[in-house]
Protein backbone atom coordinates (compact mmCIF):
# COMPACT_ATOMS: atom_id res chain seq x y z
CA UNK A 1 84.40 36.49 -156.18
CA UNK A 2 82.20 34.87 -158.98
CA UNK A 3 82.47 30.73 -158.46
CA UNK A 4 81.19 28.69 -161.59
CA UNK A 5 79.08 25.86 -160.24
CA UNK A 6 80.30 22.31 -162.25
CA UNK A 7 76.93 20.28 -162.67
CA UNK A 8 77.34 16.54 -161.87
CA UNK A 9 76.55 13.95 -164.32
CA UNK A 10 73.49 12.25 -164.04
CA UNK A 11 72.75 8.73 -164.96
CA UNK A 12 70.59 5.88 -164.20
CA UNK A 13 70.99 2.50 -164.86
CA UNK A 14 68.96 -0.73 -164.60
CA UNK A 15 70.78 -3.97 -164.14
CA UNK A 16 68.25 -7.14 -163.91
CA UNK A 17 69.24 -9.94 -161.20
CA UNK A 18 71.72 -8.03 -159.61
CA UNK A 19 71.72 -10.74 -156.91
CA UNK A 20 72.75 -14.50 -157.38
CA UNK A 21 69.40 -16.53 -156.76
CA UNK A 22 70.90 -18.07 -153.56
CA UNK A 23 71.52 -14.37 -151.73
CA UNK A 24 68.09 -13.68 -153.24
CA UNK A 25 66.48 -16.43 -151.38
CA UNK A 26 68.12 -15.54 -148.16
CA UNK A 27 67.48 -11.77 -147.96
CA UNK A 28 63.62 -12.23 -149.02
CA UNK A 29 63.51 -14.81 -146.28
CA UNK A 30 65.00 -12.79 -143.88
CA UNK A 31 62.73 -9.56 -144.87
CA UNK A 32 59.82 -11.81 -144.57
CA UNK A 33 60.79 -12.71 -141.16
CA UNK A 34 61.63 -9.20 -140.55
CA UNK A 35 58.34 -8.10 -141.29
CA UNK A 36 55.97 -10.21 -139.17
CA UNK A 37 58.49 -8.60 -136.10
CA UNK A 38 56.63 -5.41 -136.19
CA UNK A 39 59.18 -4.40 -133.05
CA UNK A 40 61.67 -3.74 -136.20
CA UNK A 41 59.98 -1.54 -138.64
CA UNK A 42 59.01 1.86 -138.35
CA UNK A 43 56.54 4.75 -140.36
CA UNK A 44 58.64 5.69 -142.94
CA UNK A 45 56.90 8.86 -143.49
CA UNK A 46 58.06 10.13 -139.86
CA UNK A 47 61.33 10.44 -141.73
CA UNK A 48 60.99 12.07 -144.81
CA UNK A 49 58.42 14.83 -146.16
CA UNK A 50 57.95 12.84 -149.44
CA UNK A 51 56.80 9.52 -148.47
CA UNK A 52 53.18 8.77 -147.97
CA UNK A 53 50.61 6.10 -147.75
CA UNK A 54 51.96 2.71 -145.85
CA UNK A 55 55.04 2.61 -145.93
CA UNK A 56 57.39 0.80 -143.22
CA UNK A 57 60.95 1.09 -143.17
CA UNK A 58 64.24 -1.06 -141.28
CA UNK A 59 67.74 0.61 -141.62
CA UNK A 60 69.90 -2.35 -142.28
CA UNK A 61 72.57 -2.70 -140.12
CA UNK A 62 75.53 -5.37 -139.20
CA UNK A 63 74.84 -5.34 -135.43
CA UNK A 64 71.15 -6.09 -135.86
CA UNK A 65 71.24 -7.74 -139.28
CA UNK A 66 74.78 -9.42 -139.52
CA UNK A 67 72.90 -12.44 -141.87
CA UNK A 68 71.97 -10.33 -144.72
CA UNK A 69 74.02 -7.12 -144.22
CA UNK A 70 77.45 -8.99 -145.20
CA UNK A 71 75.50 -9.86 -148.63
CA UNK A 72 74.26 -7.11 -149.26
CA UNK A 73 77.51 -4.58 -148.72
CA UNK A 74 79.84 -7.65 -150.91
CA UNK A 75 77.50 -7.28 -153.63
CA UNK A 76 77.44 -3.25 -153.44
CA UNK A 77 81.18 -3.03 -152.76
CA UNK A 78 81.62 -5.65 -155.94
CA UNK A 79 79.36 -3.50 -158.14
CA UNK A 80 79.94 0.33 -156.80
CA UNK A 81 83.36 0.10 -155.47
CA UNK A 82 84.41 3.68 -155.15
CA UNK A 83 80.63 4.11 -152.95
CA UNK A 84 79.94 4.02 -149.37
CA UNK A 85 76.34 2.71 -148.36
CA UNK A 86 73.42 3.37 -146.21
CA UNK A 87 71.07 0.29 -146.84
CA UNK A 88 67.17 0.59 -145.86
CA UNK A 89 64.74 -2.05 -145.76
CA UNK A 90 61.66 -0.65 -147.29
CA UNK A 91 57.90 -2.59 -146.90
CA UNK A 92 55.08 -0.96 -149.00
CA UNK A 93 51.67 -1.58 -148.06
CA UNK A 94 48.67 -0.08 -149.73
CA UNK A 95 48.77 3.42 -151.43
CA UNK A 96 52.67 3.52 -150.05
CA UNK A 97 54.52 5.81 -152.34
CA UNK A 98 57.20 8.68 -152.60
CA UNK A 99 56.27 12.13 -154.01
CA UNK A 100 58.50 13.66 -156.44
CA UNK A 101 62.32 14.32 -155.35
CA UNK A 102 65.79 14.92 -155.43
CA UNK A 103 68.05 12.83 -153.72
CA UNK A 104 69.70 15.51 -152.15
CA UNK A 105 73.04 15.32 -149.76
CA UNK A 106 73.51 11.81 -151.96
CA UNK A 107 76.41 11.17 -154.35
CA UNK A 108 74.11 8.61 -155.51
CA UNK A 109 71.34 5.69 -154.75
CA UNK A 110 69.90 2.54 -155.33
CA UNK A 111 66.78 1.02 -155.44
CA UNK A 112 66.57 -2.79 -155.57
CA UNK A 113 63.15 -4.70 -155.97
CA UNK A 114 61.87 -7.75 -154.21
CA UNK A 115 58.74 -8.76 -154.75
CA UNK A 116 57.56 -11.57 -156.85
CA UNK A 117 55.01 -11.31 -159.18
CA UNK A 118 54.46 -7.92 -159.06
CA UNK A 119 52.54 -6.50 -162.44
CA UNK A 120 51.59 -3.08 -164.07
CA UNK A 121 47.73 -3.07 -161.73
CA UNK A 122 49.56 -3.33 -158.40
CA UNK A 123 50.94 0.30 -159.00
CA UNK A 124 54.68 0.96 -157.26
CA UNK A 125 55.97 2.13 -160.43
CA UNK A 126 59.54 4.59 -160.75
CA UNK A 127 59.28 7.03 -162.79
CA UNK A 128 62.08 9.36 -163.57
CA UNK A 129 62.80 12.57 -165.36
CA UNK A 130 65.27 12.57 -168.42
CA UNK A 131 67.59 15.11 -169.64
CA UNK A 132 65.34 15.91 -171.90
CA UNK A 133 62.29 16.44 -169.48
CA UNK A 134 60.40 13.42 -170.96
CA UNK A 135 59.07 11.02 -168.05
CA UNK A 136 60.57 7.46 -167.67
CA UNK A 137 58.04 4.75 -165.93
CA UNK A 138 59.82 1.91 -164.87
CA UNK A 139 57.72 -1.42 -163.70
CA UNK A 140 59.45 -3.05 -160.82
CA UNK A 141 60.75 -6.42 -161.19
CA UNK A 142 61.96 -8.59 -158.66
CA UNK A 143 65.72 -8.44 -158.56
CA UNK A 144 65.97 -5.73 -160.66
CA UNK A 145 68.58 -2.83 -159.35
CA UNK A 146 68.22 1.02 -160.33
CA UNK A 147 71.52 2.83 -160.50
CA UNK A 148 71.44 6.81 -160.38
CA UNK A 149 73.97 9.42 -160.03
CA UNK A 150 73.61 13.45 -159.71
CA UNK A 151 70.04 15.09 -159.20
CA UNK A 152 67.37 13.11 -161.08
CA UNK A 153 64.10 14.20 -160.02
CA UNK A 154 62.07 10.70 -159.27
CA UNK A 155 58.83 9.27 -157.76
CA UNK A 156 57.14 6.34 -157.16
CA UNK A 157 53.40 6.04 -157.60
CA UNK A 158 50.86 4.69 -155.23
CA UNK A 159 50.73 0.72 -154.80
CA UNK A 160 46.95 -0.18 -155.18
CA UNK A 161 46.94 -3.89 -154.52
CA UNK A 162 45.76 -4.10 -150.37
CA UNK A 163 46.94 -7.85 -149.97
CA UNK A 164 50.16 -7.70 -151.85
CA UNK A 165 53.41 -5.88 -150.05
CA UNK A 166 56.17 -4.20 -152.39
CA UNK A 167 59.29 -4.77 -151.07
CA UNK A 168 62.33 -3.25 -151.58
CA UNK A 169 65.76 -2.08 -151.04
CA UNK A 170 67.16 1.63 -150.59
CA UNK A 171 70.76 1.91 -150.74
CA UNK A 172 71.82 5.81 -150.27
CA UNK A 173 75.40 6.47 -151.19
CA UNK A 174 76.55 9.64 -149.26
CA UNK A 175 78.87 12.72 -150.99
């Protein structure tokens, strides 16, 4: 028996403060607080093949992080209703970065983007492939969401600034 495989759509989509400035003040707060508990964060390249460099990473949880987990699952549940979440905390230190992927086992994923300030010399950019195999580089900006469904291949490059921390959000939507 011959099965035809259906390919999934694929989109991405970038939607600028996707929190309300008052969440946004709280979860930065709390991350900063977060990250000067070093008890709480963990290599993030023990986990996965493709991430390298410095790279630290909390899974958000409501036992451990009841104060920022209820804002962060409203405003995913508000925006991707039909989507279950797995939130990560992710804290990018010098030459952090992800080598190109799929995001596979995922019906789809999020990246959200917290640092202030951040400009084109500190590295950290996303950079995505497009239907038509041209490369997409996105600069992060703080507050700024990323939105993709189906199997875009994806990166992020190197951050090159030593005293200036990316931080950011992974939300991982299983199938």
């Amino acid at each position: 028996m011959i099965t035809k495989r259906i390919p999934r759509k694929k989109s991405l989509n970038i939607i600028n403060n996707f929190f309300f400035e008052d969440e946004l003040k709280i979860i930065d707060d709390y991350l900063d607080d977060l990250f000067k508990d070093n008890n709480v964060l963990f290599p993030a390249s023990k986990e996965s093949l493709y991430i390298k460099g410095d790279m630290f990473k909390h899974h958000v949880s409501k036992n451990f992080d009841d104060e920022i987990y209820d804002i962060i699952i409203n405003k995913l549940k508000t925006s991707f209703p039909t989507l279950v979440p797995e939130t990560i905390y992710l804290h990018w230190g010098l030459g952090g970065h992800i080598d190109w992927h799929i995001d596979n086992g995922q019906s789809a994923a999020v990246s959200i983007y917290l640092t202030k300030d951040w400009t084109k010399e500190d590295g950290g950019y996303f950079i995505y492939e497009k239907e038509n195999n041209d490369l997409e580089i996105i600069l992060p900006k703080m507050n700024m969401c990323i939105f993709q469904t189906g199997a875009i291949p994806h990166c992020t490059t190197p951050t090159y600034t030593p005293n200036k921390i990316r931080k950011s959000i992974q939300v991982f939507f299983k199938k």
